[in-house]
C-alpha atoms as a PDB file:
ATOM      1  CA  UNK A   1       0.000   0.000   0.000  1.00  0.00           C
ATOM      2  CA  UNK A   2       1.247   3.695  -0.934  1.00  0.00           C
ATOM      3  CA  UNK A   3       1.208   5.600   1.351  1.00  0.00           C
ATOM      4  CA  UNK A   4      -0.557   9.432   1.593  1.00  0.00           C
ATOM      5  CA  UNK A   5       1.905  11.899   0.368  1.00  0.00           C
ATOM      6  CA  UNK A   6       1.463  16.084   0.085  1.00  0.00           C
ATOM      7  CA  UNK A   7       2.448  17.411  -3.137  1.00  0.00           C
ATOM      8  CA  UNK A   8       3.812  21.080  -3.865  1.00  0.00           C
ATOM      9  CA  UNK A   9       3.158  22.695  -6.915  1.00  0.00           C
ATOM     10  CA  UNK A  10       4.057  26.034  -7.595  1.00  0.00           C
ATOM     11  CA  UNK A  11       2.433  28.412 -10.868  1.00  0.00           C
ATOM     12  CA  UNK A  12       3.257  31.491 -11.797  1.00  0.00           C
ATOM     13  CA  UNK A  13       0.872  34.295 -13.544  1.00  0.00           C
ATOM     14  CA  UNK A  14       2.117  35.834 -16.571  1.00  0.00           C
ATOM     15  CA  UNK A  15       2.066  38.731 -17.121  1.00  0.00           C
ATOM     16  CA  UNK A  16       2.701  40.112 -13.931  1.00  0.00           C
ATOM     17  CA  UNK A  17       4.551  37.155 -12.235  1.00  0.00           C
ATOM     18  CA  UNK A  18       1.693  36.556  -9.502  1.00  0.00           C
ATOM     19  CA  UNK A  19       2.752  33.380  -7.743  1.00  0.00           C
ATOM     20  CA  UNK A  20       0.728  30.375  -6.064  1.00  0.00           C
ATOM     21  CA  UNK A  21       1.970  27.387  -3.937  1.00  0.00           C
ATOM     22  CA  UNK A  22       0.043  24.834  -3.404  1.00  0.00           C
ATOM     23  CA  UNK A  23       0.121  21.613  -0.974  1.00  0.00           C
ATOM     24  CA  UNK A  24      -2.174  19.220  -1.637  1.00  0.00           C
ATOM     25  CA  UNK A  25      -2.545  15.061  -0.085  1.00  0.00           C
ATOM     26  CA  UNK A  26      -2.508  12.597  -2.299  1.00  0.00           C
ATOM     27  CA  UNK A  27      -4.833  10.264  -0.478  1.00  0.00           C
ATOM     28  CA  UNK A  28      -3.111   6.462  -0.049  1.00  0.00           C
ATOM     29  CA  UNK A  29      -3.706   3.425  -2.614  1.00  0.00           C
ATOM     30  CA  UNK A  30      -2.633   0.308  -3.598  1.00  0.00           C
ATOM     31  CA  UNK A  31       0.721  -0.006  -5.545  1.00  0.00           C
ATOM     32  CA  UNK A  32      -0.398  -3.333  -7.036  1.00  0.00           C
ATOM     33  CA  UNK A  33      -3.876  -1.711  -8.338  1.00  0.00           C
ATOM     34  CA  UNK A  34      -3.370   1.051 -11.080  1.00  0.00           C
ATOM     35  CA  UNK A  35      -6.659   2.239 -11.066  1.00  0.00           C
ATOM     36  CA  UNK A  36      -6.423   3.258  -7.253  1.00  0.00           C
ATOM     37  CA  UNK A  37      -2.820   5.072  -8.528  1.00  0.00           C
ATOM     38  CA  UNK A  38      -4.827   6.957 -10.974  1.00  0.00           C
ATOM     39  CA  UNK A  39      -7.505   7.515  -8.361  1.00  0.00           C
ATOM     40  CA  UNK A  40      -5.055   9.181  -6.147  1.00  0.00           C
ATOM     41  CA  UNK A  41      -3.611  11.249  -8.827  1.00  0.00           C
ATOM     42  CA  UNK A  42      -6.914  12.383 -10.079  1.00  0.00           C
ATOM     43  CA  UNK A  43      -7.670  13.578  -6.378  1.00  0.00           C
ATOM     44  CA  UNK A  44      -4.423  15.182  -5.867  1.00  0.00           C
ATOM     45  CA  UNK A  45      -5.017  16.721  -9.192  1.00  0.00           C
ATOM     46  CA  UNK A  46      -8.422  18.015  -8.311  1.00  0.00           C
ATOM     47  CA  UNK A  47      -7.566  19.664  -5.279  1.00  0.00           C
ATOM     48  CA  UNK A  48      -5.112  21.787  -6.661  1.00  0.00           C
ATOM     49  CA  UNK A  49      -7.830  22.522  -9.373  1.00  0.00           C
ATOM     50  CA  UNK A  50      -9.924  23.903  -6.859  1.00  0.00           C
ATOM     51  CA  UNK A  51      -7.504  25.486  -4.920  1.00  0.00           C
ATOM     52  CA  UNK A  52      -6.569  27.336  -8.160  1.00  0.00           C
ATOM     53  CA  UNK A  53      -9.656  28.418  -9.200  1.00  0.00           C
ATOM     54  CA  UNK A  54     -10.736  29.771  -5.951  1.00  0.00           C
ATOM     55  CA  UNK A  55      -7.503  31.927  -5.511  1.00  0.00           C
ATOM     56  CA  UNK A  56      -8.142  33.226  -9.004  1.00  0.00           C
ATOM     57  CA  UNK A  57     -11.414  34.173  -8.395  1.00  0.00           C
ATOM     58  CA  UNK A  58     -11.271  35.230  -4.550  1.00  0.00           C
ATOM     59  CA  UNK A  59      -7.416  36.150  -4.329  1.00  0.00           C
ATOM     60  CA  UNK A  60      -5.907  37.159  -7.851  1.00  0.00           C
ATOM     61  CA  UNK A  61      -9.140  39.009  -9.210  1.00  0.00           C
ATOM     62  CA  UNK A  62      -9.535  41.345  -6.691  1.00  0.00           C
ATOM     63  CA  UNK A  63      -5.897  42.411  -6.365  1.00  0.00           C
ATOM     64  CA  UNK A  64      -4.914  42.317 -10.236  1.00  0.00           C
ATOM     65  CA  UNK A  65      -7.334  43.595 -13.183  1.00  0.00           C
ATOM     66  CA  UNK A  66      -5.126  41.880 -15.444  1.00  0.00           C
ATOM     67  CA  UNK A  67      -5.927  38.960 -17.906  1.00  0.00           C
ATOM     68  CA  UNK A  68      -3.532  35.955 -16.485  1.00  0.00           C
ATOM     69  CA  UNK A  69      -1.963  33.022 -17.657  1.00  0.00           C
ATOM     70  CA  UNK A  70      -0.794  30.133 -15.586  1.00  0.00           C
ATOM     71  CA  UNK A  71       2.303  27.778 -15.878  1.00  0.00           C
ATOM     72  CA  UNK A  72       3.410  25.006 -13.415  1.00  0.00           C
ATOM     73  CA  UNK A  73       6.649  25.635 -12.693  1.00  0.00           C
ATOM     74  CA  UNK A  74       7.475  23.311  -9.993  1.00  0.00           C
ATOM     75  CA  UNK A  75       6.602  20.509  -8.265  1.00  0.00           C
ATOM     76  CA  UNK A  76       8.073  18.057  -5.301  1.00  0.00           C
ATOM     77  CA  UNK A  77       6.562  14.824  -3.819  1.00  0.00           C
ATOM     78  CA  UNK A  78       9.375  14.777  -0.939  1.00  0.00           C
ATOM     79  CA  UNK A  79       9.397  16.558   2.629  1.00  0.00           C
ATOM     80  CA  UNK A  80      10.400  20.354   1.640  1.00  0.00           C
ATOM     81  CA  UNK A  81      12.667  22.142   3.967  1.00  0.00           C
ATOM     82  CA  UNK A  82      12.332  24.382   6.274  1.00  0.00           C
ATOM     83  CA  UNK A  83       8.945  24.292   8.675  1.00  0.00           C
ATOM     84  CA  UNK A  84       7.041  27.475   7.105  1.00  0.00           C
ATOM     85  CA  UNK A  85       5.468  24.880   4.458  1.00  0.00           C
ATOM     86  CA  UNK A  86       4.116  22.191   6.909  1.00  0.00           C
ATOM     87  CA  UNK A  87       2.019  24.711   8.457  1.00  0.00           C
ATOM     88  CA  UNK A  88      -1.012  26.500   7.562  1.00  0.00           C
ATOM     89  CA  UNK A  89      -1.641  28.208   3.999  1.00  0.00           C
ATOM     90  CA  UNK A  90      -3.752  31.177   3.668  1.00  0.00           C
ATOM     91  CA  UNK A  91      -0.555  33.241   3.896  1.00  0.00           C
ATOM     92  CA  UNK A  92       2.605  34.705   1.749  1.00  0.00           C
ATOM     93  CA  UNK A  93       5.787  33.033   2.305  1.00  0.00           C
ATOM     94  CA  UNK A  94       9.482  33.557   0.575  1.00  0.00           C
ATOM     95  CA  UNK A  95       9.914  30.165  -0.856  1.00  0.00           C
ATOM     96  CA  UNK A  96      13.056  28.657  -2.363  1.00  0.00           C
ATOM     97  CA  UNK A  97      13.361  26.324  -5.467  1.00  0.00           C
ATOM     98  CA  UNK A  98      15.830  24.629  -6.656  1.00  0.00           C
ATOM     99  CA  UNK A  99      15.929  22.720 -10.231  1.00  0.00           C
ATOM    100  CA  UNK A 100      16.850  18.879  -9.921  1.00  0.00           C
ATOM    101  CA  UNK A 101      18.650  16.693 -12.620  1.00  0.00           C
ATOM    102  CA  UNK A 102      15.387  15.272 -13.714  1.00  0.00           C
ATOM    103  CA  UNK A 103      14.385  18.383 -15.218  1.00  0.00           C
ATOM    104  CA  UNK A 104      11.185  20.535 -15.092  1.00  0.00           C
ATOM    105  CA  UNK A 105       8.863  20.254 -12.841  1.00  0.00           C
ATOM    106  CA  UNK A 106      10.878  18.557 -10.621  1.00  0.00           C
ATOM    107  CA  UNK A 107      12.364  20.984  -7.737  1.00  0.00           C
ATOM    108  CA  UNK A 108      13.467  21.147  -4.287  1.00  0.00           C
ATOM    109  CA  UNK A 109      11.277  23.687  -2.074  1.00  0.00           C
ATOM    110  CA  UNK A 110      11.852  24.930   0.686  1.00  0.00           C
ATOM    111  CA  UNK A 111      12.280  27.843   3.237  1.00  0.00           C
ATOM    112  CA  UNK A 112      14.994  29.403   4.839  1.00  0.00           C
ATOM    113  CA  UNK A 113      16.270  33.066   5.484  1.00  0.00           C
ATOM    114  CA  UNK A 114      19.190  32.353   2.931  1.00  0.00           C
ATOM    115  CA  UNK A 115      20.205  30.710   0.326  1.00  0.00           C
ATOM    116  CA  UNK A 116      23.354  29.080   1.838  1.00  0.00           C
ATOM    117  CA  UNK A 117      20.641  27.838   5.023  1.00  0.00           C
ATOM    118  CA  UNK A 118      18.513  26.396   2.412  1.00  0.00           C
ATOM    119  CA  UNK A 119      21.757  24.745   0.555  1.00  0.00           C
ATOM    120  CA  UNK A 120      22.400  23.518   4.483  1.00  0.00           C
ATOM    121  CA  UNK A 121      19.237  22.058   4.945  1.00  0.00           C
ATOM    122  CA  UNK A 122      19.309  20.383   1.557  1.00  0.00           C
ATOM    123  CA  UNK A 123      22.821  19.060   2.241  1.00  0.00           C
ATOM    124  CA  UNK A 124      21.739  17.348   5.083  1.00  0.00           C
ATOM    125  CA  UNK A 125      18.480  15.437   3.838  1.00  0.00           C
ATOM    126  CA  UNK A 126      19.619  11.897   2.098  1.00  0.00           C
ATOM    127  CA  UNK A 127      16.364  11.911   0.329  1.00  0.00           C
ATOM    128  CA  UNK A 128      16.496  15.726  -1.231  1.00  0.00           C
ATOM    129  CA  UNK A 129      20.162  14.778  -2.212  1.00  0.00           C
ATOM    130  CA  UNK A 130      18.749  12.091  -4.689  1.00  0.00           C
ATOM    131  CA  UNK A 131      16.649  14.357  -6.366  1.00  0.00           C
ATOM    132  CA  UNK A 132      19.760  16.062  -7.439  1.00  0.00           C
ATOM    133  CA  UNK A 133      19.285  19.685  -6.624  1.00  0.00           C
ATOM    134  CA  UNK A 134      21.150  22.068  -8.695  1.00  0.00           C
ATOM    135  CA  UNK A 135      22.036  25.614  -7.517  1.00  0.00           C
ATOM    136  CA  UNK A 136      21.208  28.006  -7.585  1.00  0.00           C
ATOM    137  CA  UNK A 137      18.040  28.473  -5.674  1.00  0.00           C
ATOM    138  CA  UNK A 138      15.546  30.853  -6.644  1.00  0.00           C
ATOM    139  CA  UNK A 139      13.775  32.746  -4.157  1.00  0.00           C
ATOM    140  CA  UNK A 140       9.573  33.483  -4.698  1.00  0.00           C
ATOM    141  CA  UNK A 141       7.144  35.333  -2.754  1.00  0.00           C
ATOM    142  CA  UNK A 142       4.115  33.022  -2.901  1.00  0.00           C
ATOM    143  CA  UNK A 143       0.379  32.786  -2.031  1.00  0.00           C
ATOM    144  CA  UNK A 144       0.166  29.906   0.236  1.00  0.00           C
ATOM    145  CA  UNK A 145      -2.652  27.462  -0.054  1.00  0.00           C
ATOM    146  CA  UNK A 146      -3.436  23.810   1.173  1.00  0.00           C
ATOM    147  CA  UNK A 147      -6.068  21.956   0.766  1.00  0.00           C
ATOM    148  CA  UNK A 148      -6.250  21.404   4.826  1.00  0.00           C
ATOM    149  CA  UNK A 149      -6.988  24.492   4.975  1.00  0.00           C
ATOM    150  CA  UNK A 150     -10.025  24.352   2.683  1.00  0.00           C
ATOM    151  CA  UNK A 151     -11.071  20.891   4.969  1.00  0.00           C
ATOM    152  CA  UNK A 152     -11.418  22.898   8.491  1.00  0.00           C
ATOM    153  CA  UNK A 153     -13.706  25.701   6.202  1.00  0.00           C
ATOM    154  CA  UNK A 154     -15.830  23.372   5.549  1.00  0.00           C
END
């Protein structure tokens, strides 16, 4: 059985370079069935939707009269550093990313109050170290959003 993971993803909005971080759980399912896998995904893939969409509508809107455009830009299945993005969303955080050998969207997240502490932090975690983290790290003043969040609304 897989287990539940959270999944970052982080878009930006062209043209004025809004940006959006979201952590969603991908719920747990059964490696040997591939329709629970796709199950998971799908739910991992509509919370973020949602997520999205309401920030557009309720967030972005308001504060930008501008016509956006979203990309994914990155996105990380692994324990990010720092402890800013383990807590609560609803909030604007200074988030860094780091590109990984495997190419986009794969990056390394995380927070820190500099670069080198965020190169520290990534030093020291085995399993960020396999996702090959290349520097530099780009710093990016997000929107903060998670889908637990959106659960204790409700």
């Amino acid at each position: 059985m897989g287990a539940a993971i959270s999944i970052f993803r982080l878009f930006t909005y062209r043209p004025c370079g809004h940006e959006l971080l979201v952590r969603v759980l991908r719920p747990a399912a059964s490696n040997a069935v591939q329709g629970a896998l796709d199950d998971a995904d799908r739910a991992a893939d509509s919370a973020t939707e949602r997520l999205r969409t309401e920030w557009e509508r309720d967030g972005l809107a308001p504060e930008c009269p501008e016509r956006h455009t979203s990309d994914l830009v990155a996105e990380m299945q692994e324990a990010p550093v720092g402890e800013a993005l383990y807590g609560p969303g609803g909030r604007r955080l200074g988030v860094w990313a780091a590109a990984t050998e495997y190419g986009s969207p794969w990056m390394v997240l995380g927070t820190a109050p500099t670069e080198a502490e965020f190169w520290q932090q990534v030093r020291e975690d085995p399993d960020l170290l396999g996702l090959g983290p290349l520097a530099p790290a780009e710093l990016h003043h997000v929107h903060f959003l998670t889908d637990e969040d959106r659960d204790e609304d409700a």
